[in-house]
Protein backbone atom coordinates (compact mmCIF):
# COMPACT_ATOMS: atom_id res chain seq x y z
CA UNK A 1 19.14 -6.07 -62.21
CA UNK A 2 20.75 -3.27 -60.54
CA UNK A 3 17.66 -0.92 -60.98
CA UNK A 4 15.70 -3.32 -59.49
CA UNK A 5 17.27 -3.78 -56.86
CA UNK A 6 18.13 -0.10 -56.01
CA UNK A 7 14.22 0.08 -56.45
CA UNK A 8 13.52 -2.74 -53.81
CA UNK A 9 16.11 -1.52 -51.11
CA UNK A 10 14.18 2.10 -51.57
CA UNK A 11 10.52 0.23 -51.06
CA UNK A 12 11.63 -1.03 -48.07
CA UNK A 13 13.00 2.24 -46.78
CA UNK A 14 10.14 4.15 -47.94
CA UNK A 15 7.10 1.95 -47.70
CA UNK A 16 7.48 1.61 -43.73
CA UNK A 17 7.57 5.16 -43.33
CA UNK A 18 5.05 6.11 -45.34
CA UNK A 19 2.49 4.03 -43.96
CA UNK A 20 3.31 5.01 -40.45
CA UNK A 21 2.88 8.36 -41.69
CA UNK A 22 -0.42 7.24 -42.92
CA UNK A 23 -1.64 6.02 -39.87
CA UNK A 24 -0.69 9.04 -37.78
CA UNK A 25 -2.79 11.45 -39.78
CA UNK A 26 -5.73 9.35 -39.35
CA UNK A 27 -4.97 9.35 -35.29
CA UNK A 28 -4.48 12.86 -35.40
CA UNK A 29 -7.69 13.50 -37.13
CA UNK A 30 -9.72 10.87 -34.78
CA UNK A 31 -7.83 13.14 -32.19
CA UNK A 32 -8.93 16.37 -33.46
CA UNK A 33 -12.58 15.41 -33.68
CA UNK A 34 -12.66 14.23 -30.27
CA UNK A 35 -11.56 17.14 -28.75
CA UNK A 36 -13.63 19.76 -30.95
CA UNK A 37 -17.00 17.48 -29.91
CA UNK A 38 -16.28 18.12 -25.97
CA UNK A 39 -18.80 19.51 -24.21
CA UNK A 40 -19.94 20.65 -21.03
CA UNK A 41 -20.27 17.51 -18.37
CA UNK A 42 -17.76 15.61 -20.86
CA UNK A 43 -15.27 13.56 -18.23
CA UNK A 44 -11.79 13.77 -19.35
CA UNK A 45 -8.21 13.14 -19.13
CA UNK A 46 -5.32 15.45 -20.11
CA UNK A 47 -2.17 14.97 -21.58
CA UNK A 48 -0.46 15.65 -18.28
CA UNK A 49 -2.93 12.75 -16.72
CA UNK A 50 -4.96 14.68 -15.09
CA UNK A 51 -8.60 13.64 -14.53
CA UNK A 52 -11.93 16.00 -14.47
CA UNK A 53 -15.08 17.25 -15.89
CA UNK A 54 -15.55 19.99 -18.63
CA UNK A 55 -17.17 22.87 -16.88
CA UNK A 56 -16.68 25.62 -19.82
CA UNK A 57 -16.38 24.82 -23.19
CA UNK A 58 -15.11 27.62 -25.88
CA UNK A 59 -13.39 27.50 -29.26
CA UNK A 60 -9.96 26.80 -28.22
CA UNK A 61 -10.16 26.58 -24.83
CA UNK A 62 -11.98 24.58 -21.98
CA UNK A 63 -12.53 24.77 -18.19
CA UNK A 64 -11.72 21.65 -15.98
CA UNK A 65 -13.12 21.18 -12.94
CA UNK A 66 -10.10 19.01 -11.29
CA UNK A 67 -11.33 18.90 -8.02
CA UNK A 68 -14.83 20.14 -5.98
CA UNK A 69 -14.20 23.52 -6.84
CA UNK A 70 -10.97 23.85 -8.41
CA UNK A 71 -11.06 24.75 -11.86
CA UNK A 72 -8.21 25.43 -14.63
CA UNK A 73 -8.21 26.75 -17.78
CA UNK A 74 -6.50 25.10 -20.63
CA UNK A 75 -6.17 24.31 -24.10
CA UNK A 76 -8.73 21.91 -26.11
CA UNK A 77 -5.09 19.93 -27.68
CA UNK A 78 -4.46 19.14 -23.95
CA UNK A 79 -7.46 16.90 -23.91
CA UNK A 80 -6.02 13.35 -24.68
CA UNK A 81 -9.15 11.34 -24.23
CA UNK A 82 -12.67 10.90 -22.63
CA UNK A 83 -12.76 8.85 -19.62
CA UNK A 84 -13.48 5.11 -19.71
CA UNK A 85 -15.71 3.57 -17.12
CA UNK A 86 -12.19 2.21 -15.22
CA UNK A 87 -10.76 6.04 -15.54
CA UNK A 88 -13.76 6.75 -13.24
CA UNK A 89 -13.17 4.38 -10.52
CA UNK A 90 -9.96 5.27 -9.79
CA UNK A 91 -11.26 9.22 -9.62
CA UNK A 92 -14.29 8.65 -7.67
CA UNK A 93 -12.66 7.42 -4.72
CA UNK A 94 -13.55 3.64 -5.21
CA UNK A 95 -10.12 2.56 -4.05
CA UNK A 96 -8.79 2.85 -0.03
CA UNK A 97 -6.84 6.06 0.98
CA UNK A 98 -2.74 5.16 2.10
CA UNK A 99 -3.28 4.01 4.92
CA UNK A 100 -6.93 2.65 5.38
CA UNK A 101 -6.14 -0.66 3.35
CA UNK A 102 -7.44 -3.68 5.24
CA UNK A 103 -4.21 -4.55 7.99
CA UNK A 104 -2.57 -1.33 8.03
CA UNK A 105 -1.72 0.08 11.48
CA UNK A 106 -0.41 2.92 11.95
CA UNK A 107 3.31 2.84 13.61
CA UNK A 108 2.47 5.21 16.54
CA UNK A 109 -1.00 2.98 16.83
CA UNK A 110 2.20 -0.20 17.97
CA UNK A 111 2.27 -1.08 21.28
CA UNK A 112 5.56 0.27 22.20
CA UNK A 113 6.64 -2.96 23.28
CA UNK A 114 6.51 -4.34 19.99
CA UNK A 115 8.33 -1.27 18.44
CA UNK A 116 12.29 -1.76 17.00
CA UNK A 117 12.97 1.98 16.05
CA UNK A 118 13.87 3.19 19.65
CA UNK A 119 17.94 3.08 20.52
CA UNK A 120 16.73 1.06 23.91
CA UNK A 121 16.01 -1.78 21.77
CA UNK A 122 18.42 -4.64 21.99
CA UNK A 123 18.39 -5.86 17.58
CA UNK A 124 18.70 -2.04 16.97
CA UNK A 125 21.41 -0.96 14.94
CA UNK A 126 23.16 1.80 17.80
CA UNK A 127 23.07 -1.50 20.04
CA UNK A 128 25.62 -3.79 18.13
């Protein structure tokens, strides 16, 4: 009885962990295939989150073009993933720039009279 139960409390120690193992080493393959089948033209995202298109592609090493024109050298294991279809509207510029979203005005584009930052105002705090 005591066997068996040493033997259970060890499965359930040991079974979780094990699988978990498991399962990483089949990411970590998936992983590794990915980045050794990246091309030239491939969109992708780094580690560090940064988005941008293979320009170079060597044995360990690519070149991502990050911006027009900007392009840095790193690593193939910094490639986390390709880009999705919703990686690339967020990268393309789809979205509005701070400060262009629909009912944004500028606080120097206020009609001063309407302005509350200035000491001459009576709610501001200088003034109570």
């Amino acid at each position: 009885m005591d066997l068996l139960l040493l033997l259970l409390v060890i499965a359930v120690f040991i079974l979780p962990s094990f699988l978990m193992m498991r399962s990483q080493r089949r990411r970590q393959a998936e992983l590794q295939t990915m980045q050794s089948a990246l091309g030239a033209g491939d969109r992708v995202v780094t580690v560090a989150g940064i988005h941008g298109t293979i320009v170079t592609a060597r044995e360990t090493q690519v070149e991502v073009e990050i911006a027009p024109g900007v392009v840095v050298t790193m690593d193939r294991i910094a490639i986390m993933r390709q880009a999705t279809p919703e990686d690339l509207g967020a990268v393309t510029g789809t979205t509005p720039a701070p400060g262009e979203q629909i009912g944004y005005q500028h606080p120097e584009q206020q009609h001063p009279e309407n302005r509350t930052d200035y000491p001459d105002f009576p709610d501001h705090p200088e003034n109570r």
